[in-house]
ModelCIF file with pLDDT and N, C-alpha, C, O atoms, coordinates in Angstrom:
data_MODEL
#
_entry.id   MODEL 
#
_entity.id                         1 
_entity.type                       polymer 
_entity.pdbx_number_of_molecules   1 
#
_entity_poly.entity_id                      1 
_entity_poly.type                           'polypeptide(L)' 
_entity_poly.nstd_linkage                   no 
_entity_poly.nstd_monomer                   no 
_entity_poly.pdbx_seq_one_letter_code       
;(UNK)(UNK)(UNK)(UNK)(UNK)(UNK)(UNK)(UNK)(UNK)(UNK)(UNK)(UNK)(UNK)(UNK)(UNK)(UNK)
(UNK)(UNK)(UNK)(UNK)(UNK)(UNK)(UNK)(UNK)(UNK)(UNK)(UNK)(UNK)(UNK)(UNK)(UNK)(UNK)
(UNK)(UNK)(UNK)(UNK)(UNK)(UNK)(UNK)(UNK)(UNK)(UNK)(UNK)(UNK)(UNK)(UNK)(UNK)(UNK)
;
_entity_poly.pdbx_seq_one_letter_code_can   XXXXXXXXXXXXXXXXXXXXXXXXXXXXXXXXXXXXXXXXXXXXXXXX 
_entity_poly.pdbx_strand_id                 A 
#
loop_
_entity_poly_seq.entity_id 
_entity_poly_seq.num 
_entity_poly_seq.mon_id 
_entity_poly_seq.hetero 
1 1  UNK n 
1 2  UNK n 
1 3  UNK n 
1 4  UNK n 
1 5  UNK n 
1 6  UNK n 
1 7  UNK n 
1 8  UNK n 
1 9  UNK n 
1 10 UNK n 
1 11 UNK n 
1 12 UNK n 
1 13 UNK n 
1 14 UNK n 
1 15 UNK n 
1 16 UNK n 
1 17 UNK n 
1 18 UNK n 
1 19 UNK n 
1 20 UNK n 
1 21 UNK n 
1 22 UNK n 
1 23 UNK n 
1 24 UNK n 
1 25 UNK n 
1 26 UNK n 
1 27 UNK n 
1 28 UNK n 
1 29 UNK n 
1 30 UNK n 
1 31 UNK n 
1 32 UNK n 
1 33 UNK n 
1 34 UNK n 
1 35 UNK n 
1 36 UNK n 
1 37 UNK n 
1 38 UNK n 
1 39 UNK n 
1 40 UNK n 
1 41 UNK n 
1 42 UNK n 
1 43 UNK n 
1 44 UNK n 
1 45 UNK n 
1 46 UNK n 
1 47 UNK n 
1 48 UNK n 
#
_struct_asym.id          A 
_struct_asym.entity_id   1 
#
loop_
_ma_qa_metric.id 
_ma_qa_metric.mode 
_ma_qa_metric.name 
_ma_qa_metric.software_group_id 
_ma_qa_metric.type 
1 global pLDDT . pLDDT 
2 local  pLDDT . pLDDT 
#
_ma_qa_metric_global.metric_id      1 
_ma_qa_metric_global.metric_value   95.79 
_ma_qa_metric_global.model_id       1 
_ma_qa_metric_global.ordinal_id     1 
#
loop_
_ma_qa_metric_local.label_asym_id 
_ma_qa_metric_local.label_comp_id 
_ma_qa_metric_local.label_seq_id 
_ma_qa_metric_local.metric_id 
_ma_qa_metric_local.metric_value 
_ma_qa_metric_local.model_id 
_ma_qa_metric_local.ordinal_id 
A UNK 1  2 97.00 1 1  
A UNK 2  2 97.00 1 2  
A UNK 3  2 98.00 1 3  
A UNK 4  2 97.00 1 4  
A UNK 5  2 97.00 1 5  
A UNK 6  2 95.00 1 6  
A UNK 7  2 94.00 1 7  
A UNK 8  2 93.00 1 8  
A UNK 9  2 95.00 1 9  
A UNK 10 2 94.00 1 10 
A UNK 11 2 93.00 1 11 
A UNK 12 2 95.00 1 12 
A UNK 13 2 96.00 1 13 
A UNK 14 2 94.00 1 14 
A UNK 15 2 95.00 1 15 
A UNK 16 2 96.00 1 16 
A UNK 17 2 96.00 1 17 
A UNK 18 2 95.00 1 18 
A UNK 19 2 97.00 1 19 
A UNK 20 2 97.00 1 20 
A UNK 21 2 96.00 1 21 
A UNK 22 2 96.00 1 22 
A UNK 23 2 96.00 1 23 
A UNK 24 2 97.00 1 24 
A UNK 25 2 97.00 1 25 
A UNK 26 2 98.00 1 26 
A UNK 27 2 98.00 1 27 
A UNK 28 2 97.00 1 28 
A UNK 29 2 97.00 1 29 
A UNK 30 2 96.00 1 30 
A UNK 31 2 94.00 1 31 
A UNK 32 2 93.00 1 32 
A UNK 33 2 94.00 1 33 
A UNK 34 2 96.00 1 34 
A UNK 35 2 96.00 1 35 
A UNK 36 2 95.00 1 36 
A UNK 37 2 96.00 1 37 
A UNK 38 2 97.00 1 38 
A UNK 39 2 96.00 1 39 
A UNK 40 2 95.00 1 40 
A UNK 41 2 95.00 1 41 
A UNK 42 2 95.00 1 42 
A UNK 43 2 94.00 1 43 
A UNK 44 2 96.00 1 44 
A UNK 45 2 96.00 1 45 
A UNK 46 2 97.00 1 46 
A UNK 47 2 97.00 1 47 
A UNK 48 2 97.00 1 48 
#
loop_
_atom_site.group_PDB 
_atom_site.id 
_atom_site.type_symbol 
_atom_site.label_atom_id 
_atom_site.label_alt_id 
_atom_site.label_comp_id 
_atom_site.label_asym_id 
_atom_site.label_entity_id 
_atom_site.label_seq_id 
_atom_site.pdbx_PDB_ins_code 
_atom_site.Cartn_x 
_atom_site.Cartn_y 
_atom_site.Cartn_z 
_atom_site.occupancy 
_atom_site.B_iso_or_equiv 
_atom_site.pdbx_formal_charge 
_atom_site.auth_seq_id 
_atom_site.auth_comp_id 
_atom_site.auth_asym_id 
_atom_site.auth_atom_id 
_atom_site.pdbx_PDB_model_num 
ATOM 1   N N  . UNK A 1 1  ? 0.857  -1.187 0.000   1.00 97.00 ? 1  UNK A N  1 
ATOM 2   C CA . UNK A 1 1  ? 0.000  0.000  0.000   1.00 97.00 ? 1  UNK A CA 1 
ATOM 3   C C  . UNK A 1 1  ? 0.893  1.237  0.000   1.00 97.00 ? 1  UNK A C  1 
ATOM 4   O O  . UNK A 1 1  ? 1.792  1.422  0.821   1.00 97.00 ? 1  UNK A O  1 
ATOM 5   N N  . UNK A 1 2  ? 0.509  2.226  -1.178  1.00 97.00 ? 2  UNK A N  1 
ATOM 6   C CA . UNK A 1 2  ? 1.561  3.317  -1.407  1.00 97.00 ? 2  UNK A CA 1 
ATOM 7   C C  . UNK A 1 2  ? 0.830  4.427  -1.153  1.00 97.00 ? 2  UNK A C  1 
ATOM 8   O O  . UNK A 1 2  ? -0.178 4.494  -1.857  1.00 97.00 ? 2  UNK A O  1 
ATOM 9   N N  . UNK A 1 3  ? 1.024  5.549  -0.202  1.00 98.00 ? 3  UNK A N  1 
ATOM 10  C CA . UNK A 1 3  ? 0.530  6.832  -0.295  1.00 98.00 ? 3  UNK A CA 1 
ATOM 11  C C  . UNK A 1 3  ? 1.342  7.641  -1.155  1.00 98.00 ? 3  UNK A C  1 
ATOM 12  O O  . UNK A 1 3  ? 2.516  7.824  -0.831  1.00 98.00 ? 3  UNK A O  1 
ATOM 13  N N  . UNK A 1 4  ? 0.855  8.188  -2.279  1.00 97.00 ? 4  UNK A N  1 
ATOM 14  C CA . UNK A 1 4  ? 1.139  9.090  -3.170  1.00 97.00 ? 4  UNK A CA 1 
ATOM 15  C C  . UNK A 1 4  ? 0.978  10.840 -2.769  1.00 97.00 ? 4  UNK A C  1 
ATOM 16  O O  . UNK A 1 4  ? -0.102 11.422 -2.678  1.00 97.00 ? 4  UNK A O  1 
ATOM 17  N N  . UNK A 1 5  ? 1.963  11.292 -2.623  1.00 97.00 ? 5  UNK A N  1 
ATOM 18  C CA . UNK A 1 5  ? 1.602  12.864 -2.485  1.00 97.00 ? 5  UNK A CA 1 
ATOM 19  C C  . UNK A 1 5  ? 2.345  13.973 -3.649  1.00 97.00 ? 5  UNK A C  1 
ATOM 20  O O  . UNK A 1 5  ? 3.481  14.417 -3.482  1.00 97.00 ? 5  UNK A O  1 
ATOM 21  N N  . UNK A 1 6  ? 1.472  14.313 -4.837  1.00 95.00 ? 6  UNK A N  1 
ATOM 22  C CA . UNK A 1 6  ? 2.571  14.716 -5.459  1.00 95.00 ? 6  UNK A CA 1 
ATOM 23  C C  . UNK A 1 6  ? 0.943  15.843 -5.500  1.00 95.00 ? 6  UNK A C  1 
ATOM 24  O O  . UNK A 1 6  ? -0.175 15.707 -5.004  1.00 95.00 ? 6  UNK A O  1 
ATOM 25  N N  . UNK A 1 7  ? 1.589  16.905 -6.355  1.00 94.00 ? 7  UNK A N  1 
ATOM 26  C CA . UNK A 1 7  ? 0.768  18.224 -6.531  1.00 94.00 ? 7  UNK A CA 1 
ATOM 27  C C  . UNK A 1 7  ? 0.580  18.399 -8.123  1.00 94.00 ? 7  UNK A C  1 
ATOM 28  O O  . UNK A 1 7  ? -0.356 19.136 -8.434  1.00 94.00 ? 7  UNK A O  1 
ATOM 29  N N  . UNK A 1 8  ? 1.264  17.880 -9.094  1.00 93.00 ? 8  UNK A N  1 
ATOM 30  C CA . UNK A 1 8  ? 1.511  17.741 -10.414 1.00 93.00 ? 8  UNK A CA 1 
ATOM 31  C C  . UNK A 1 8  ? 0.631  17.316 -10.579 1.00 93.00 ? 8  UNK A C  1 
ATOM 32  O O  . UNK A 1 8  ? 0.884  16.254 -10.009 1.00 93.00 ? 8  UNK A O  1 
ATOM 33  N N  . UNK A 1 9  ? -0.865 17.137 -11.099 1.00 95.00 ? 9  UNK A N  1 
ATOM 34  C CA . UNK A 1 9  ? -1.396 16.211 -11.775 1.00 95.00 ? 9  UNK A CA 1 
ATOM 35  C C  . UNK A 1 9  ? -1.218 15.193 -12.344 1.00 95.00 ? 9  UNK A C  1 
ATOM 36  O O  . UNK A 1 9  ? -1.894 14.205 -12.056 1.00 95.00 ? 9  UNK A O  1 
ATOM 37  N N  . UNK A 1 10 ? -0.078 15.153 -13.488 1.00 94.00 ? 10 UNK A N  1 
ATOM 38  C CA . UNK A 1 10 ? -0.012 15.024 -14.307 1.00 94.00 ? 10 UNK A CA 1 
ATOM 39  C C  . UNK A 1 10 ? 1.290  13.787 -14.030 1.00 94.00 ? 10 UNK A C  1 
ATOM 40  O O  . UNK A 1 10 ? 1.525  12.753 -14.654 1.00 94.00 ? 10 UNK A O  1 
ATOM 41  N N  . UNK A 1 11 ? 1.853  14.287 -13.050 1.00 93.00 ? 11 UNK A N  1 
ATOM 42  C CA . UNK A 1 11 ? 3.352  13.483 -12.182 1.00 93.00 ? 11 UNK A CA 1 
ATOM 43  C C  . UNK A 1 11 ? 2.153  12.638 -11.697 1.00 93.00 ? 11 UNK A C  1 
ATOM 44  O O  . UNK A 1 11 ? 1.811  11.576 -12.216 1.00 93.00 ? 11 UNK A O  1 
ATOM 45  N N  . UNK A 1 12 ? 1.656  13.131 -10.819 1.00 95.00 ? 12 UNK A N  1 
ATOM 46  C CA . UNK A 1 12 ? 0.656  11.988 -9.942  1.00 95.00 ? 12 UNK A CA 1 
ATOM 47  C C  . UNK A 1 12 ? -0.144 11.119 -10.587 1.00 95.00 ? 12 UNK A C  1 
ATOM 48  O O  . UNK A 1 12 ? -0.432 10.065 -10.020 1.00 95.00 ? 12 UNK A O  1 
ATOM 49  N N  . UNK A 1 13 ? -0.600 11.378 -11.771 1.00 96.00 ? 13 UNK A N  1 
ATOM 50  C CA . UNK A 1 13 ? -1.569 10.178 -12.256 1.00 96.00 ? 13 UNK A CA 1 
ATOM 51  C C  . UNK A 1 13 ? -0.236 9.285  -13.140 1.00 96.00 ? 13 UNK A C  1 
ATOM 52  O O  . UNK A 1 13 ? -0.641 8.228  -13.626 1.00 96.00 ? 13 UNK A O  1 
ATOM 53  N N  . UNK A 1 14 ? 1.166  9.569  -13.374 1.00 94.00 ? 14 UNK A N  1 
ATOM 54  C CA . UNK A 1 14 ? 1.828  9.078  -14.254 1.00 94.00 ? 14 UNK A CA 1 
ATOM 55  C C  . UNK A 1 14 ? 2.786  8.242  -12.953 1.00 94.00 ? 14 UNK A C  1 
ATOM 56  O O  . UNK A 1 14 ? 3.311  7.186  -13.304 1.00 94.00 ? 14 UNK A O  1 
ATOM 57  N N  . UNK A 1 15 ? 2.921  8.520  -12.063 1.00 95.00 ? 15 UNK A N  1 
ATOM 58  C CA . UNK A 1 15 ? 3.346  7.548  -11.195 1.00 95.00 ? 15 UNK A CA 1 
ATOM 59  C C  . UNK A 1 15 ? 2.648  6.615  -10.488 1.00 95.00 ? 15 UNK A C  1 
ATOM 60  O O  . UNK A 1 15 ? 3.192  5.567  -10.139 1.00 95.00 ? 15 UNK A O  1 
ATOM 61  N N  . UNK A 1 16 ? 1.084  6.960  -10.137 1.00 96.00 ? 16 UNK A N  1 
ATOM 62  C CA . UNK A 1 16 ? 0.246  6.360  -9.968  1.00 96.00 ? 16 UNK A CA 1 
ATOM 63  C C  . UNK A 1 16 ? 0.240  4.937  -10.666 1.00 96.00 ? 16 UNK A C  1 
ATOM 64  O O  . UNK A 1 16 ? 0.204  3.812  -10.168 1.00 96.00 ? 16 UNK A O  1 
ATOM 65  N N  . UNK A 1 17 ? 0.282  5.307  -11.818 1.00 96.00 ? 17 UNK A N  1 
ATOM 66  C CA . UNK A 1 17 ? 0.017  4.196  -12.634 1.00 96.00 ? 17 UNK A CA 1 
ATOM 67  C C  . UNK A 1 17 ? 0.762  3.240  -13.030 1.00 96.00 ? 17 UNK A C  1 
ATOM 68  O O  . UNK A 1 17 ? 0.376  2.117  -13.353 1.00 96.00 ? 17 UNK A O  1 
ATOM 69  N N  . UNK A 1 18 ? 2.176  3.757  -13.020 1.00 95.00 ? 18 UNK A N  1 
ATOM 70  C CA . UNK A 1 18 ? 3.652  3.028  -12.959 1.00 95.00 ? 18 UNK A CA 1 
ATOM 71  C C  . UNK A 1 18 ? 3.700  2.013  -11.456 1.00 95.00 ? 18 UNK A C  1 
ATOM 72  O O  . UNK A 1 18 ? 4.300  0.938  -11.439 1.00 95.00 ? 18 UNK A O  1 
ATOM 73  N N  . UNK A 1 19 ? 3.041  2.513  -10.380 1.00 97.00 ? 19 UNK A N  1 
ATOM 74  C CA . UNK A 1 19 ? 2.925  1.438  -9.356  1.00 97.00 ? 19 UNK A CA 1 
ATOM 75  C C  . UNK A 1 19 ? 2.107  0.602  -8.802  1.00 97.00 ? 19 UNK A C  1 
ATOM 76  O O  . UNK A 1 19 ? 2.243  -0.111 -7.808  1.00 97.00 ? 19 UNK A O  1 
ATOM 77  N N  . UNK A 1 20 ? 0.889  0.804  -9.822  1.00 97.00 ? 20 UNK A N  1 
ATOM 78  C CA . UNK A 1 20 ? -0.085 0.555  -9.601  1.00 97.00 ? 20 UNK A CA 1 
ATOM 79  C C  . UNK A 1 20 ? 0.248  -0.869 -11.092 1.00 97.00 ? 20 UNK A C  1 
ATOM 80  O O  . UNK A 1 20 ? -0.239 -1.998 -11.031 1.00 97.00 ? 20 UNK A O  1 
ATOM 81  N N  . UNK A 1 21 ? 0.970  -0.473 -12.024 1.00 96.00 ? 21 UNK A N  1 
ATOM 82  C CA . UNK A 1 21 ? 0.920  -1.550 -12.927 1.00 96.00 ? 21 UNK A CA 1 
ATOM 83  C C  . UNK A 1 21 ? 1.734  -3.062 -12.032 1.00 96.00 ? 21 UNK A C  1 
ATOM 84  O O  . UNK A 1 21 ? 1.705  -4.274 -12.244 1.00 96.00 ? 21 UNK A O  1 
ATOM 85  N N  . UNK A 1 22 ? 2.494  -2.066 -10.852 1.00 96.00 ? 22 UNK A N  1 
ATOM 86  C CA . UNK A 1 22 ? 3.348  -3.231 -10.249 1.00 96.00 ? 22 UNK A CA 1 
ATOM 87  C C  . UNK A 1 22 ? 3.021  -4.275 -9.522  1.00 96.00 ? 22 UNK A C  1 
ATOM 88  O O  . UNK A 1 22 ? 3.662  -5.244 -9.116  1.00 96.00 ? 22 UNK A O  1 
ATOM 89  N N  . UNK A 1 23 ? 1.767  -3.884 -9.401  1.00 96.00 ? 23 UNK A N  1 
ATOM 90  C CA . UNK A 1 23 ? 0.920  -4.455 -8.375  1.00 96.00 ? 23 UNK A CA 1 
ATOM 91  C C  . UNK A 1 23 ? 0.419  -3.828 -7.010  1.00 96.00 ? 23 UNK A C  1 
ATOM 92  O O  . UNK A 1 23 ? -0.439 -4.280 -6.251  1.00 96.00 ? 23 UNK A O  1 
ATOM 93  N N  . UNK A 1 24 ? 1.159  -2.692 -6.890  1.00 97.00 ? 24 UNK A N  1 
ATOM 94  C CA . UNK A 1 24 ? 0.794  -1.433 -5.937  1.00 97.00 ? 24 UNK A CA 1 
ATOM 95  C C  . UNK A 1 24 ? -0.878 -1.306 -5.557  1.00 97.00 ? 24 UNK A C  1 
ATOM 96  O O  . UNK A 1 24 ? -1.655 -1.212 -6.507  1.00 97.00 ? 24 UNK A O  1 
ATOM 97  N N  . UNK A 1 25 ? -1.242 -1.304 -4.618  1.00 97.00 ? 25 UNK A N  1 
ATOM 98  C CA . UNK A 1 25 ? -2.374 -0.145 -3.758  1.00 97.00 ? 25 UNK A CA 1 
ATOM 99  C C  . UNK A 1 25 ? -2.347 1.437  -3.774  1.00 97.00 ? 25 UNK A C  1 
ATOM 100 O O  . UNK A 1 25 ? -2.205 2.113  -2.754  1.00 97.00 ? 25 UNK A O  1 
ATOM 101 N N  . UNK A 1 26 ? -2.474 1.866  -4.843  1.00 98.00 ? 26 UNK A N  1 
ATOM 102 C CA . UNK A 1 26 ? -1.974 3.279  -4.507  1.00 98.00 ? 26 UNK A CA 1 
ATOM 103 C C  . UNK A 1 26 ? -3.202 4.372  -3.886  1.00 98.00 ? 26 UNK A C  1 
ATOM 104 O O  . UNK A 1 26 ? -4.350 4.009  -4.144  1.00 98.00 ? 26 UNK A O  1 
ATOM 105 N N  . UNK A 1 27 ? -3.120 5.135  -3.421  1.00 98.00 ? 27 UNK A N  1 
ATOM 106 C CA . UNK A 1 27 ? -3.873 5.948  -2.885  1.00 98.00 ? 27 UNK A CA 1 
ATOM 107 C C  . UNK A 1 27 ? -2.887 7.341  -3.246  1.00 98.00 ? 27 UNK A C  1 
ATOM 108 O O  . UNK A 1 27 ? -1.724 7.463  -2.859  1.00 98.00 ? 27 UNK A O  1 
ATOM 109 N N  . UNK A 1 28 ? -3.587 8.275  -4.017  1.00 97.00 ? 28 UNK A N  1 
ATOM 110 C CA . UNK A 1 28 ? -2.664 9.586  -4.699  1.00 97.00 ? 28 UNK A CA 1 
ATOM 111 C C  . UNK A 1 28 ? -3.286 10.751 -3.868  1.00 97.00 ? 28 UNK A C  1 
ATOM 112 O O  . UNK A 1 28 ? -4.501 10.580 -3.773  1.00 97.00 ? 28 UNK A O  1 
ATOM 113 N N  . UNK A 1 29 ? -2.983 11.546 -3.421  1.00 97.00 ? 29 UNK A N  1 
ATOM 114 C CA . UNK A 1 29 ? -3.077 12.919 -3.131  1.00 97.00 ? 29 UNK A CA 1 
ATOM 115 C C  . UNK A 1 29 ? -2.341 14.239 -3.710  1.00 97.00 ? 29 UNK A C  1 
ATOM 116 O O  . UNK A 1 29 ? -1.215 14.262 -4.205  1.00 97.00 ? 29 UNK A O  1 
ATOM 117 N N  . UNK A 1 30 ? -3.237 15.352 -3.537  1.00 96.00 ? 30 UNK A N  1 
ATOM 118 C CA . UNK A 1 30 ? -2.313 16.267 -4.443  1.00 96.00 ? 30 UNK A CA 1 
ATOM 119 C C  . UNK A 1 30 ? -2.014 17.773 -3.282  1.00 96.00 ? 30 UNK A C  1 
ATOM 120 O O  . UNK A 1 30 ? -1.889 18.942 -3.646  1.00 96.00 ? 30 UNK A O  1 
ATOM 121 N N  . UNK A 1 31 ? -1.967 17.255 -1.902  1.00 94.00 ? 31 UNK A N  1 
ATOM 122 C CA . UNK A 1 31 ? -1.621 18.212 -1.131  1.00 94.00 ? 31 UNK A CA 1 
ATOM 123 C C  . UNK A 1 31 ? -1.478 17.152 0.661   1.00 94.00 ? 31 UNK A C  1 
ATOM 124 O O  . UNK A 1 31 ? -2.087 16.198 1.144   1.00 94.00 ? 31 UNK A O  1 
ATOM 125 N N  . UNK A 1 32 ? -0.548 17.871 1.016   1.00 93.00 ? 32 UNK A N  1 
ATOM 126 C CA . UNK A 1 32 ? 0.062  17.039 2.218   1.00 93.00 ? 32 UNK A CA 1 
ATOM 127 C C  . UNK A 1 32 ? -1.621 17.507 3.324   1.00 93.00 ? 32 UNK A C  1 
ATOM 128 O O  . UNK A 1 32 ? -2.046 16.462 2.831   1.00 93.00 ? 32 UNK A O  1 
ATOM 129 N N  . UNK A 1 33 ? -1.922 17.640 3.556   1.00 94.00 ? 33 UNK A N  1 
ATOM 130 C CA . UNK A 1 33 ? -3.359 17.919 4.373   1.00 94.00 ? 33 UNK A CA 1 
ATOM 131 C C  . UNK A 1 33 ? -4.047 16.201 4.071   1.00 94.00 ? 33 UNK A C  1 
ATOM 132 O O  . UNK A 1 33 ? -4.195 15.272 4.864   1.00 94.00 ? 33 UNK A O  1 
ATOM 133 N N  . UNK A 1 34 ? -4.336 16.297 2.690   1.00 96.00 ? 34 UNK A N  1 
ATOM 134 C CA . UNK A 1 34 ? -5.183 14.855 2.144   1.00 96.00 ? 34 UNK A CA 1 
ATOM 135 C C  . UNK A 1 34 ? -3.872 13.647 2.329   1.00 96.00 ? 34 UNK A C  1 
ATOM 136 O O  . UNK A 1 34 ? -3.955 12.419 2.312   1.00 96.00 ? 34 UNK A O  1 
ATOM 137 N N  . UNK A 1 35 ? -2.645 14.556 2.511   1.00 96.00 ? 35 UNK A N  1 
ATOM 138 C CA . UNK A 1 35 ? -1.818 12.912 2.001   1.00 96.00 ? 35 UNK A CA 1 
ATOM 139 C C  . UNK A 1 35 ? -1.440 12.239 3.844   1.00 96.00 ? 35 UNK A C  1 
ATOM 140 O O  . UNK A 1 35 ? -1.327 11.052 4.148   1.00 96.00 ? 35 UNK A O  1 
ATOM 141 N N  . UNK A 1 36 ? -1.324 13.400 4.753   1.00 95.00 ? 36 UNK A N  1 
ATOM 142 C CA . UNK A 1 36 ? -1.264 12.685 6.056   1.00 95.00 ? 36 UNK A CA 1 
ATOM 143 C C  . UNK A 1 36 ? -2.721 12.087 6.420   1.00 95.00 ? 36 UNK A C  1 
ATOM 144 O O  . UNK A 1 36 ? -2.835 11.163 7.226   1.00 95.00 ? 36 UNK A O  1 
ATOM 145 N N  . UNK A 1 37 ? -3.787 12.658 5.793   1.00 96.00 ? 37 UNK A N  1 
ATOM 146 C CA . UNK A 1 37 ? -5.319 12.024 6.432   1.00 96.00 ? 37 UNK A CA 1 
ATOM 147 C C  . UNK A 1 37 ? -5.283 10.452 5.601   1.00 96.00 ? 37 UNK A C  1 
ATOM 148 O O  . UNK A 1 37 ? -5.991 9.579  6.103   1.00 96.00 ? 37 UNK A O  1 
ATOM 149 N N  . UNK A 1 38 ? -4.595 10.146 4.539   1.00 97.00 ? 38 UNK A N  1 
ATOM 150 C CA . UNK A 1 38 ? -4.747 9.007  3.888   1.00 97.00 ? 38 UNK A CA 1 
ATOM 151 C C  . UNK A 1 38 ? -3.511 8.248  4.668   1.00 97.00 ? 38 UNK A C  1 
ATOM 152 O O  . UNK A 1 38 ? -3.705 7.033  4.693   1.00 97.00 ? 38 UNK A O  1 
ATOM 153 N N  . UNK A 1 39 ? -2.536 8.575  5.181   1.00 96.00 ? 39 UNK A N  1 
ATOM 154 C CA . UNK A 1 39 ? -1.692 7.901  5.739   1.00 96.00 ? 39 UNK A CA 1 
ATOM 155 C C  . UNK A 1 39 ? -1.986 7.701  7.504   1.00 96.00 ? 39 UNK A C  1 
ATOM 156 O O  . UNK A 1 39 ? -1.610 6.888  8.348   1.00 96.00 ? 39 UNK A O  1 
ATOM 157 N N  . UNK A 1 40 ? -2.505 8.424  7.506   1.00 95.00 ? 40 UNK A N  1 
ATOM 158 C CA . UNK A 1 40 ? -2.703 7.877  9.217   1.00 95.00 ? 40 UNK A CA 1 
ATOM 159 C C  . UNK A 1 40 ? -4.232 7.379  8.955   1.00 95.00 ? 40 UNK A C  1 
ATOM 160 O O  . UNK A 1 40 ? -4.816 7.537  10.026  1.00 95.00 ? 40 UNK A O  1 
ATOM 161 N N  . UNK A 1 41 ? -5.008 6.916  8.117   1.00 95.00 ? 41 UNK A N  1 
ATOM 162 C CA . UNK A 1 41 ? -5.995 6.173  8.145   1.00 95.00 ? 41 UNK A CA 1 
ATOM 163 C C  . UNK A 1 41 ? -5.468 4.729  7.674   1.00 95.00 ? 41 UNK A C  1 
ATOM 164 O O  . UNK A 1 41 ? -5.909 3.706  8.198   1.00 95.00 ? 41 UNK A O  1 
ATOM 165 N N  . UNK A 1 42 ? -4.301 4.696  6.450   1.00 95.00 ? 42 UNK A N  1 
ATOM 166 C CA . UNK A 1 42 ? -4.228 3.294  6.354   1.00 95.00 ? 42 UNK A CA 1 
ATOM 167 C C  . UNK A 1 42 ? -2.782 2.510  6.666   1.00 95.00 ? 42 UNK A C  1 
ATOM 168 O O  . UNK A 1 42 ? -2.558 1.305  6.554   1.00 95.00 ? 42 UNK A O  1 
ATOM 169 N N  . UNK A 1 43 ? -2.035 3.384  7.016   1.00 94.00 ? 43 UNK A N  1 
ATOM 170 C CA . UNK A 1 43 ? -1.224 3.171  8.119   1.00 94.00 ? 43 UNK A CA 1 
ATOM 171 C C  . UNK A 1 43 ? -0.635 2.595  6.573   1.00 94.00 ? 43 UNK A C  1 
ATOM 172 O O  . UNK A 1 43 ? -1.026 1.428  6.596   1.00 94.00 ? 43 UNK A O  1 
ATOM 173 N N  . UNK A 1 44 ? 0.070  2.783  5.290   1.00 96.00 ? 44 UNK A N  1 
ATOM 174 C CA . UNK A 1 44 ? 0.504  2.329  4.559   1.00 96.00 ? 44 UNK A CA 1 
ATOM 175 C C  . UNK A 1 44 ? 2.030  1.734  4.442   1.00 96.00 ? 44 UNK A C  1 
ATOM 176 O O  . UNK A 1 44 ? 2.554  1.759  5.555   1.00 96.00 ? 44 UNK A O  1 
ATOM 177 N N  . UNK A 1 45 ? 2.860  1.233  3.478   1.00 96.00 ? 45 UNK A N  1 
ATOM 178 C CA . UNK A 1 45 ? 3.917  0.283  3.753   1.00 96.00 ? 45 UNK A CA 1 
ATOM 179 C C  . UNK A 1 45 ? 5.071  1.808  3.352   1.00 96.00 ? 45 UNK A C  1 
ATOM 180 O O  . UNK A 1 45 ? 6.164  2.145  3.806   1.00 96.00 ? 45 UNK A O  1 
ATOM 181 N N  . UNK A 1 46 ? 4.221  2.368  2.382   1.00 97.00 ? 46 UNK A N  1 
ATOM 182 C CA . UNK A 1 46 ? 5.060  3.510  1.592   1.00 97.00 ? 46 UNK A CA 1 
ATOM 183 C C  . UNK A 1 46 ? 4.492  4.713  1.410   1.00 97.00 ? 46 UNK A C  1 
ATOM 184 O O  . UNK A 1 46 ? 3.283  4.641  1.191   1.00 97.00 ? 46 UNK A O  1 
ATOM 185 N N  . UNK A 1 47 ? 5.040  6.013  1.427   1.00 97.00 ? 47 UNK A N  1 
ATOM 186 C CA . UNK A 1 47 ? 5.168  6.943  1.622   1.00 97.00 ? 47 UNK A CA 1 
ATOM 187 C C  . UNK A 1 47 ? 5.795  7.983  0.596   1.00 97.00 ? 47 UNK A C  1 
ATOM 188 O O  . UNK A 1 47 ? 6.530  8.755  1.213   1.00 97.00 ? 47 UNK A O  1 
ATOM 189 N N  . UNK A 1 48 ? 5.758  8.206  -0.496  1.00 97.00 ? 48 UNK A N  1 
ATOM 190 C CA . UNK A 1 48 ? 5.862  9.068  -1.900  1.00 97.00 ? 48 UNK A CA 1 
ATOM 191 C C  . UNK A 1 48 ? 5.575  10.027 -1.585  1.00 97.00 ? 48 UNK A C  1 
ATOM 192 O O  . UNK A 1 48 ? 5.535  10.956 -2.392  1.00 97.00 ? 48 UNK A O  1 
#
C-alpha cells in the first residue's frame, strides 16, 4: 500500500500508474493535508 503525495497532476496520475501496474495499492493525493489524512488512516507500507 503506497501513499502518493505529489501536486503535479499530471506526475501523480503518471506515477500512480507506474505502481499501480506493479501491483501497488496506490492511494494519490495532491496536497500534504489529504496525504497525512490518507496515511494515518491506512497506516501504509510507503510513503511518496
Amino acid at each position: 500500500t503506497i501513499v502518493l503525495v505529489e501536486d503535479d497532476p499530471a506526475s501523480r496520475q503518471s506515477l500512480a500508474m507506474v505502481l499501480e501496474s506493479e501491483g501497488a495499492r496506490v492511494v494519490a493525493a495532491a496536497d500534504a493535508e489529504a496525504g497525512i489524512e490518507a496515511a494515518l488512516d491506512l497506516a501504509p507500507d510507503v510513503v511518496i
